[in-house]
PDB file of N, CA and C in Angstrom:
ATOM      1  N   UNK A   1       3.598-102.918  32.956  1.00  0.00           N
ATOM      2  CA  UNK A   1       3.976-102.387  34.246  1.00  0.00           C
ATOM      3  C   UNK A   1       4.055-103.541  35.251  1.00  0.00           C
ATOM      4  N   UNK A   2       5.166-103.481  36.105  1.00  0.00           N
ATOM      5  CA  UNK A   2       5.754-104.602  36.791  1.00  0.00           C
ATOM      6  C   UNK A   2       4.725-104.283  38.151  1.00  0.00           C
ATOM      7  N   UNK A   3       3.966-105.703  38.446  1.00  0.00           N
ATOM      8  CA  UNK A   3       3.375-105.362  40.036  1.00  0.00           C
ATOM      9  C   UNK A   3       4.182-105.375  41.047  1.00  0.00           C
ATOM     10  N   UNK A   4       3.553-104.632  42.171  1.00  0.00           N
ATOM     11  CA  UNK A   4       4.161-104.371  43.033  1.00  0.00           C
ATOM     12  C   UNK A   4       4.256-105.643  44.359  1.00  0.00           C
ATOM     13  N   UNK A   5       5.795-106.024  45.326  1.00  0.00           N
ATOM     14  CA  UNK A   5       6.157-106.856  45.355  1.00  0.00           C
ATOM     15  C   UNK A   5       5.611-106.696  47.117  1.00  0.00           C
ATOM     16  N   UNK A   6       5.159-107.355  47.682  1.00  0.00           N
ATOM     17  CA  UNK A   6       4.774-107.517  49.503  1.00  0.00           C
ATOM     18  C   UNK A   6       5.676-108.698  49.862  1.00  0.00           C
ATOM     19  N   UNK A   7       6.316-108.910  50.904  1.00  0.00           N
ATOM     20  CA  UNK A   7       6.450-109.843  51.895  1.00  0.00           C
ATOM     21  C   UNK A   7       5.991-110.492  52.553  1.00  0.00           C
ATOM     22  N   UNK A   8       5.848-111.679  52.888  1.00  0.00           N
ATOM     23  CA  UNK A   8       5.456-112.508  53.592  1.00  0.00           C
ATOM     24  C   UNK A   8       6.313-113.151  54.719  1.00  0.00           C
ATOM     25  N   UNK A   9       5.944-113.253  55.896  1.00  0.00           N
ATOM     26  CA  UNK A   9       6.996-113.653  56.884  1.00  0.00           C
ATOM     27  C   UNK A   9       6.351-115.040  57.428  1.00  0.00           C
ATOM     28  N   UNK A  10       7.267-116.023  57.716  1.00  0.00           N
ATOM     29  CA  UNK A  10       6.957-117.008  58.493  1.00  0.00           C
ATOM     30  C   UNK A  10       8.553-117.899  59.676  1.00  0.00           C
ATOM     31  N   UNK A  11       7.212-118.341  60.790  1.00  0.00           N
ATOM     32  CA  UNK A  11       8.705-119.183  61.216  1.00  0.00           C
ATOM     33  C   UNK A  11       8.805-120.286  61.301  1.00  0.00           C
ATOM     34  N   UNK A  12       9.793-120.798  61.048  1.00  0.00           N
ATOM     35  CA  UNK A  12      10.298-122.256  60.984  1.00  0.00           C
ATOM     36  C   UNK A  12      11.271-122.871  62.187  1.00  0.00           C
ATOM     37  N   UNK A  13      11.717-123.724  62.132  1.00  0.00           N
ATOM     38  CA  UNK A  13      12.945-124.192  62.894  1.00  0.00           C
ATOM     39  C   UNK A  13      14.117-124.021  62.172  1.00  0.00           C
ATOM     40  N   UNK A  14      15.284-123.844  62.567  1.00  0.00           N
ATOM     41  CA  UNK A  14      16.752-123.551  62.152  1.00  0.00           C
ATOM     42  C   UNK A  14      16.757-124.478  61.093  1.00  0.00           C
ATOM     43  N   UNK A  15      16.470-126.118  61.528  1.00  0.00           N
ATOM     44  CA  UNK A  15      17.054-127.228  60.262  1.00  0.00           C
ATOM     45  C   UNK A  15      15.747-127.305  59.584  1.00  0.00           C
ATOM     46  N   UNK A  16      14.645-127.145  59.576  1.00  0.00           N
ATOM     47  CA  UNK A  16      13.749-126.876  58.757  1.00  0.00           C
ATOM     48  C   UNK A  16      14.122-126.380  57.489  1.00  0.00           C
ATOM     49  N   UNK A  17      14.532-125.026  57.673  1.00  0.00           N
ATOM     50  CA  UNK A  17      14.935-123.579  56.848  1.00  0.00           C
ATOM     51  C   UNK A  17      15.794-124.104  56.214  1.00  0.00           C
ATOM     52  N   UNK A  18      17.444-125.152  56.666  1.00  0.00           N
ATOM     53  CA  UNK A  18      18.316-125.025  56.238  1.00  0.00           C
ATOM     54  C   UNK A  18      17.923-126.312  54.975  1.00  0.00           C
ATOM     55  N   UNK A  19      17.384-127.360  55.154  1.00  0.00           N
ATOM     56  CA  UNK A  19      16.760-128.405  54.378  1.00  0.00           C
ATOM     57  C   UNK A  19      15.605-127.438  53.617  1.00  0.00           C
ATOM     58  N   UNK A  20      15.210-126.551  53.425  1.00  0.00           N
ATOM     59  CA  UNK A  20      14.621-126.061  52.670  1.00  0.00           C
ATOM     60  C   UNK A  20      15.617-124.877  51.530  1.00  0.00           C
ATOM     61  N   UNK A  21      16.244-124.698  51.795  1.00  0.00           N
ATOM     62  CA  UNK A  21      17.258-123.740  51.271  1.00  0.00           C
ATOM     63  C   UNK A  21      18.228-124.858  50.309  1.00  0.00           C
ATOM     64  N   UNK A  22      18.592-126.050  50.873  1.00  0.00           N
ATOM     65  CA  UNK A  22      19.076-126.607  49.912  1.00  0.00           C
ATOM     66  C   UNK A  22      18.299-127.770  48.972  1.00  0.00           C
ATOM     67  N   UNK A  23      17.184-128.612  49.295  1.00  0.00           N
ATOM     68  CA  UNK A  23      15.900-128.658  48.378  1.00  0.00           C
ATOM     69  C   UNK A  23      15.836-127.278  47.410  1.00  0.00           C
ATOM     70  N   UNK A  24      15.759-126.433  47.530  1.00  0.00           N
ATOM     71  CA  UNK A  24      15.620-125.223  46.634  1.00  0.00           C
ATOM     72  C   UNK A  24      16.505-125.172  45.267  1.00  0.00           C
ATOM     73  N   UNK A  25      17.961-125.584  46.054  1.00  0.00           N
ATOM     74  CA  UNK A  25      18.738-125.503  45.172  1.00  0.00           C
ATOM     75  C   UNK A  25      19.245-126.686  44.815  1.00  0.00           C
ATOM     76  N   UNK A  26      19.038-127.788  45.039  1.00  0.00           N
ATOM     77  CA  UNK A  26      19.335-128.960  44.173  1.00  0.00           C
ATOM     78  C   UNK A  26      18.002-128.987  43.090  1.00  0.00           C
ATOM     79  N   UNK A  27      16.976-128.207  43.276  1.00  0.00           N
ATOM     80  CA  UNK A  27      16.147-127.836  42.020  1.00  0.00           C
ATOM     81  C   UNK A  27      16.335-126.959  41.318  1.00  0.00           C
ATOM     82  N   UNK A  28      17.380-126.179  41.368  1.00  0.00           N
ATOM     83  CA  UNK A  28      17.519-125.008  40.564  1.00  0.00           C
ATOM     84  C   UNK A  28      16.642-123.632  41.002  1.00  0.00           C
ATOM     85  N   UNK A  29      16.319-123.213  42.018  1.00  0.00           N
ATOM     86  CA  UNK A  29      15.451-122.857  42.681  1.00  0.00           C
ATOM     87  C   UNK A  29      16.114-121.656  43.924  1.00  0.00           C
ATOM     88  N   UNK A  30      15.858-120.177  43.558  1.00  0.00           N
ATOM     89  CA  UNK A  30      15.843-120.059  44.712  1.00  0.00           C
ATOM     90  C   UNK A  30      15.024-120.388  45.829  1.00  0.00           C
ATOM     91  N   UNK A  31      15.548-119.959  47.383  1.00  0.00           N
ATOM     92  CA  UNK A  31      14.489-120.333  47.718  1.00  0.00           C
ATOM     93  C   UNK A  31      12.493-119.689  48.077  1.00  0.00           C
ATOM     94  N   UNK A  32      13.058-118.125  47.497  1.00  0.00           N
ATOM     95  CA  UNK A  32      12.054-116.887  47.161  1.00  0.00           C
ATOM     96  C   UNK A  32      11.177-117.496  45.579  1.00  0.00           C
ATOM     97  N   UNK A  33      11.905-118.292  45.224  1.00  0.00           N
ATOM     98  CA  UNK A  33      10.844-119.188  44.112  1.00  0.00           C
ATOM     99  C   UNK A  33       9.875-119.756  44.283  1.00  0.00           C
ATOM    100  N   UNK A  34      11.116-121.210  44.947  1.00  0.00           N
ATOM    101  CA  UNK A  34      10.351-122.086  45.257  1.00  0.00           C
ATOM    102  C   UNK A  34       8.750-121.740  46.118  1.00  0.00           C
ATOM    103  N   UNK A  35       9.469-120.449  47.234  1.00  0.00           N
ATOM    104  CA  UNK A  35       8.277-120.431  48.050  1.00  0.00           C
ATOM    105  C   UNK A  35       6.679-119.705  47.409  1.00  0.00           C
ATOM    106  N   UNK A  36       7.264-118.542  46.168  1.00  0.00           N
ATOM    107  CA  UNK A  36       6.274-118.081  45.096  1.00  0.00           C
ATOM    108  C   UNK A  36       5.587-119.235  44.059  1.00  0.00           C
ATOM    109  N   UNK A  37       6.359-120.026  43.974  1.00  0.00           N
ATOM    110  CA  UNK A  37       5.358-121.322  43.309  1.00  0.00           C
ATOM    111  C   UNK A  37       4.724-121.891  43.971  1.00  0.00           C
ATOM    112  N   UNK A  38       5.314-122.651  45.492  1.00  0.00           N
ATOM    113  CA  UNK A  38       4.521-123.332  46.270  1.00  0.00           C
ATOM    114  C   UNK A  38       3.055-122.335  46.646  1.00  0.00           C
ATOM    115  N   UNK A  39       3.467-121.151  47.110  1.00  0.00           N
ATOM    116  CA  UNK A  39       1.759-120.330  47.364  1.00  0.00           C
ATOM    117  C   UNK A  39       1.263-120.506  45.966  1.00  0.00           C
ATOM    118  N   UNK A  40       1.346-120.641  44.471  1.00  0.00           N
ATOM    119  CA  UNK A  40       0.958-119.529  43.767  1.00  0.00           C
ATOM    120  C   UNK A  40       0.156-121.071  43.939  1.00  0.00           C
ATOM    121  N   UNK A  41       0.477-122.558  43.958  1.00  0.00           N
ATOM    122  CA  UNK A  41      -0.325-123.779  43.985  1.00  0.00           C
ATOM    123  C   UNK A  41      -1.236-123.865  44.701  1.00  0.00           C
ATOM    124  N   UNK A  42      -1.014-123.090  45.917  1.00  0.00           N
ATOM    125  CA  UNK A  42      -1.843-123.583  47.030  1.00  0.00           C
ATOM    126  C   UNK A  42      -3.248-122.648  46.689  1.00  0.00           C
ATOM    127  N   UNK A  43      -2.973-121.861  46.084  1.00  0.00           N
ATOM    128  CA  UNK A  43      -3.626-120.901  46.206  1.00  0.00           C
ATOM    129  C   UNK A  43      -4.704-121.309  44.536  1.00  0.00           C
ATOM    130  N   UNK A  44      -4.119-122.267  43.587  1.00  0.00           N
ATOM    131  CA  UNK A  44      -5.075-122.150  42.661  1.00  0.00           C
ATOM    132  C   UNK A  44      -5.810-123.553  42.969  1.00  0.00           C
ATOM    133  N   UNK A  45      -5.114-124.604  43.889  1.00  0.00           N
ATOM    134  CA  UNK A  45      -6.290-125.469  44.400  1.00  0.00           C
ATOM    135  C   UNK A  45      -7.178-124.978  45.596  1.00  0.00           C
ATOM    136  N   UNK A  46      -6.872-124.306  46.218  1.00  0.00           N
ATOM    137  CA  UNK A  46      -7.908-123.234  47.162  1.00  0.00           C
ATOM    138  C   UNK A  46      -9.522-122.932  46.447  1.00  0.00           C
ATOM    139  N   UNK A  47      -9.348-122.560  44.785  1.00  0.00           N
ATOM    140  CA  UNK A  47      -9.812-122.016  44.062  1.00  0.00           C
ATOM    141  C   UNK A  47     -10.618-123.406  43.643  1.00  0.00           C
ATOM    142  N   UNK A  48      -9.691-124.221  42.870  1.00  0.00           N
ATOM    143  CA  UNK A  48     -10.546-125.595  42.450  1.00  0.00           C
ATOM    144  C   UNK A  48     -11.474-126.179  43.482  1.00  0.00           C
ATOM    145  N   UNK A  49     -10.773-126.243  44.915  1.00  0.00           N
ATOM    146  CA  UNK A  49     -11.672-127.025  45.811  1.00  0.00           C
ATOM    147  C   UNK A  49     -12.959-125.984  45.644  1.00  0.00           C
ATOM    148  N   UNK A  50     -12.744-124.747  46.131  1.00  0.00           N
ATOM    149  CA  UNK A  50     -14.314-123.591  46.366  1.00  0.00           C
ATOM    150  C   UNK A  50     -14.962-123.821  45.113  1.00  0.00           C
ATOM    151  N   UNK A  51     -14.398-123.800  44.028  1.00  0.00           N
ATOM    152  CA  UNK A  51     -14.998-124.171  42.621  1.00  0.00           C
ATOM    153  C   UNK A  51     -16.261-125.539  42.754  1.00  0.00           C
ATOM    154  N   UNK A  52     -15.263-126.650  42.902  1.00  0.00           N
ATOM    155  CA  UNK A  52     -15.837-127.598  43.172  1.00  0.00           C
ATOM    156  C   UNK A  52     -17.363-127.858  44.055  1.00  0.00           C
ATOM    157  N   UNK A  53     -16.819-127.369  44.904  1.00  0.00           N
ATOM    158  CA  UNK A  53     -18.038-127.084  46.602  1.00  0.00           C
ATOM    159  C   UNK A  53     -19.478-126.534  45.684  1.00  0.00           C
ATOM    160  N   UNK A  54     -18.719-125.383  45.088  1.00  0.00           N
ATOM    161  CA  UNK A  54     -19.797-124.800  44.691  1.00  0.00           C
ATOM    162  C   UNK A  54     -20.591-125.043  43.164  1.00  0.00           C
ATOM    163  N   UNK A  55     -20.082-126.314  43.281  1.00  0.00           N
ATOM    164  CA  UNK A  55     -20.595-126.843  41.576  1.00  0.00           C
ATOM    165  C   UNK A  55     -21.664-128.295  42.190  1.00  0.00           C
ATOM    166  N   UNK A  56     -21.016-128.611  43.019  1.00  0.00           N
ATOM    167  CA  UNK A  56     -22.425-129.358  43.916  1.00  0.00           C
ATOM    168  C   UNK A  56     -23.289-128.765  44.381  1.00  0.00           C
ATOM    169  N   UNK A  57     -23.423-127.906  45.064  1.00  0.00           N
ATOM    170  CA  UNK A  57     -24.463-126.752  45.660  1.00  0.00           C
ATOM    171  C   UNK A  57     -25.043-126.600  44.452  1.00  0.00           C
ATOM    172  N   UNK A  58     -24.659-126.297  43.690  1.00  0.00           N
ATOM    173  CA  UNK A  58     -25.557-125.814  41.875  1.00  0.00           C
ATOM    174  C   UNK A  58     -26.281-126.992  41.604  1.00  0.00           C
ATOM    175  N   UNK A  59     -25.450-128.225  42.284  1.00  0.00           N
ATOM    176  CA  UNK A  59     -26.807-129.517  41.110  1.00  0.00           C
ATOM    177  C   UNK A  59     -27.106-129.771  42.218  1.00  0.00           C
ATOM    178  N   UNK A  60     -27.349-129.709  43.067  1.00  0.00           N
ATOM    179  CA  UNK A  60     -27.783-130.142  44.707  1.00  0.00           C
ATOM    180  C   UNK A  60     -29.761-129.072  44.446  1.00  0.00           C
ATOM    181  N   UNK A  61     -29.411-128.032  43.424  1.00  0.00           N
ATOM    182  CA  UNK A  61     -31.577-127.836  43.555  1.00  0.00           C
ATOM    183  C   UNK A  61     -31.037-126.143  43.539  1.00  0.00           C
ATOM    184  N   UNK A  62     -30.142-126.136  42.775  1.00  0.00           N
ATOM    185  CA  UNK A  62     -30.054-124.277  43.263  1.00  0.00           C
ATOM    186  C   UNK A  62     -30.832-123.794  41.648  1.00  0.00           C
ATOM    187  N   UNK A  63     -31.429-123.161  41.933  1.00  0.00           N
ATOM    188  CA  UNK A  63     -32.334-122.359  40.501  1.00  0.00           C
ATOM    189  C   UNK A  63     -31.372-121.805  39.620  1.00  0.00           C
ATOM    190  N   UNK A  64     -31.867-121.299  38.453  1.00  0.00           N
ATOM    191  CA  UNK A  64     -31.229-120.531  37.313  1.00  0.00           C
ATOM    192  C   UNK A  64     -30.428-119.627  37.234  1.00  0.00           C
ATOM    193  N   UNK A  65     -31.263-118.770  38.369  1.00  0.00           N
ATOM    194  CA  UNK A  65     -30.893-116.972  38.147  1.00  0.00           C
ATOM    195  C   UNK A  65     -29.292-117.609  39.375  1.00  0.00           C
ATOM    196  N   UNK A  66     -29.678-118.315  40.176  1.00  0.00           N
ATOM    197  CA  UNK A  66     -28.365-119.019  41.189  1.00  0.00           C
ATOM    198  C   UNK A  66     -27.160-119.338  40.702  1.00  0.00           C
ATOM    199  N   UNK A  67     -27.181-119.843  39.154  1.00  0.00           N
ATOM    200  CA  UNK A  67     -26.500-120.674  38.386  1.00  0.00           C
ATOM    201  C   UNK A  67     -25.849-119.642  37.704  1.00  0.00           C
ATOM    202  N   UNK A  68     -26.644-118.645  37.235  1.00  0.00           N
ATOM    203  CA  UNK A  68     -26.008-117.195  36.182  1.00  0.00           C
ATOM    204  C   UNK A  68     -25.159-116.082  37.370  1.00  0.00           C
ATOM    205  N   UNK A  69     -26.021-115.893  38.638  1.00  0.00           N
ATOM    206  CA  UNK A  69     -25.067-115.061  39.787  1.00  0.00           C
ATOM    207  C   UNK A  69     -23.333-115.712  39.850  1.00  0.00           C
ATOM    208  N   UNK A  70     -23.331-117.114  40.034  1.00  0.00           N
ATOM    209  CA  UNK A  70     -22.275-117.907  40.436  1.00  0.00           C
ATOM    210  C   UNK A  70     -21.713-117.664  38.795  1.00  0.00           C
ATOM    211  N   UNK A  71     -21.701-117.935  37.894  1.00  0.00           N
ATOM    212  CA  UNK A  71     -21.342-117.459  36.498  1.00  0.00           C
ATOM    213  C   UNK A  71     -20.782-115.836  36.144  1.00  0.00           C
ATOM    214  N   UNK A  72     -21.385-115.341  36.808  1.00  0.00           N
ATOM    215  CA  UNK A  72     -21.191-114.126  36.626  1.00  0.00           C
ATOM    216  C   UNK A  72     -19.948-113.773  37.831  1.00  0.00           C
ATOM    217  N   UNK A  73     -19.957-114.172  38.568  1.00  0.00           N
ATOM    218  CA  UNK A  73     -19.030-113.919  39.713  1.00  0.00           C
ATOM    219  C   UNK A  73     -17.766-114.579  39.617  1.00  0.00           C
ATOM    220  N   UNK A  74     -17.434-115.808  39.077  1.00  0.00           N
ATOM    221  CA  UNK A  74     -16.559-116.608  39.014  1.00  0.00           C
ATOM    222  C   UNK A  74     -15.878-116.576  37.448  1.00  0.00           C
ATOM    223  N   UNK A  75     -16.541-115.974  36.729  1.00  0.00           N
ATOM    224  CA  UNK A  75     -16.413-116.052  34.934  1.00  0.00           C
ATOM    225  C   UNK A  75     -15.629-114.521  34.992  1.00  0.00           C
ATOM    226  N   UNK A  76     -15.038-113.943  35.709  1.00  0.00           N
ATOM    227  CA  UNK A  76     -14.688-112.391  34.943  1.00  0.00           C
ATOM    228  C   UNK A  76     -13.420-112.770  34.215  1.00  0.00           C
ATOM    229  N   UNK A  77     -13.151-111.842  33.278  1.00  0.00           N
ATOM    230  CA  UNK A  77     -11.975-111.851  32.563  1.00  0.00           C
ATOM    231  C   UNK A  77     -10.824-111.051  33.730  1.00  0.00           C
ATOM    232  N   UNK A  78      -9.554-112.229  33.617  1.00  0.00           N
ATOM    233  CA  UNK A  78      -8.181-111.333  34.276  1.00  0.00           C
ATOM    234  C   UNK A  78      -8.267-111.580  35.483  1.00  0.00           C
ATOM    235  N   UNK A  79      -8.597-113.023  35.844  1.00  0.00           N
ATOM    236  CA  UNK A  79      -8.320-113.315  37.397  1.00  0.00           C
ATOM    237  C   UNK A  79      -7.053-113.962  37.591  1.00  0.00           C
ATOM    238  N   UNK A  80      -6.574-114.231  36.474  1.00  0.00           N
ATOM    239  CA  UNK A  80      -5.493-115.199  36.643  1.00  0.00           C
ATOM    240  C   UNK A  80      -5.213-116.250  36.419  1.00  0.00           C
ATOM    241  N   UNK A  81      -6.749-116.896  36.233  1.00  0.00           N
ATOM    242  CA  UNK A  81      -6.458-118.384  35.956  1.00  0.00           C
ATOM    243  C   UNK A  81      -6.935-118.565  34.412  1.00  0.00           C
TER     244      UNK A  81
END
């Protein structure tokens, strides 16, 4: 079953948009691609950095049961990554 699709709106400047529309397509790219890849990136280093943060906090003196909560919270099956 196909998920369901939301919009996102943003604004730019006129030659912004138009240098982005054709970047798009000298990559082969629409530009509703390009812009679904660029979030889908931003969004899985979002994840690495909080990952990260929170993997120092763990050897920085955080206890066991601290170590299995953060495991348990970050480990589920079907997040995506």
């Amino acid at each position: 079953m196909a998920k369901a699709a939301t919009l996102i709106s943003t604004r730019v400047e006129e030659s912004f948009k138009e240098q982005f529309i054709r970047a798009a397509e000298l990559n082969r790219e629409t530009p509703s691609e390009a812009l679904r890849r660029l979030a889908e990136d931003y969004v899985k280093a979002a994840r690495r950095r909080r990952i990260a943060e929170d993997a120092a906090e763990i050897r920085a003196g955080e206890d066991e049961a601290d170590v299995l909560d953060w495991i348990a919270a970050h480990g589920a099956p079907g997040d995506g990554e």
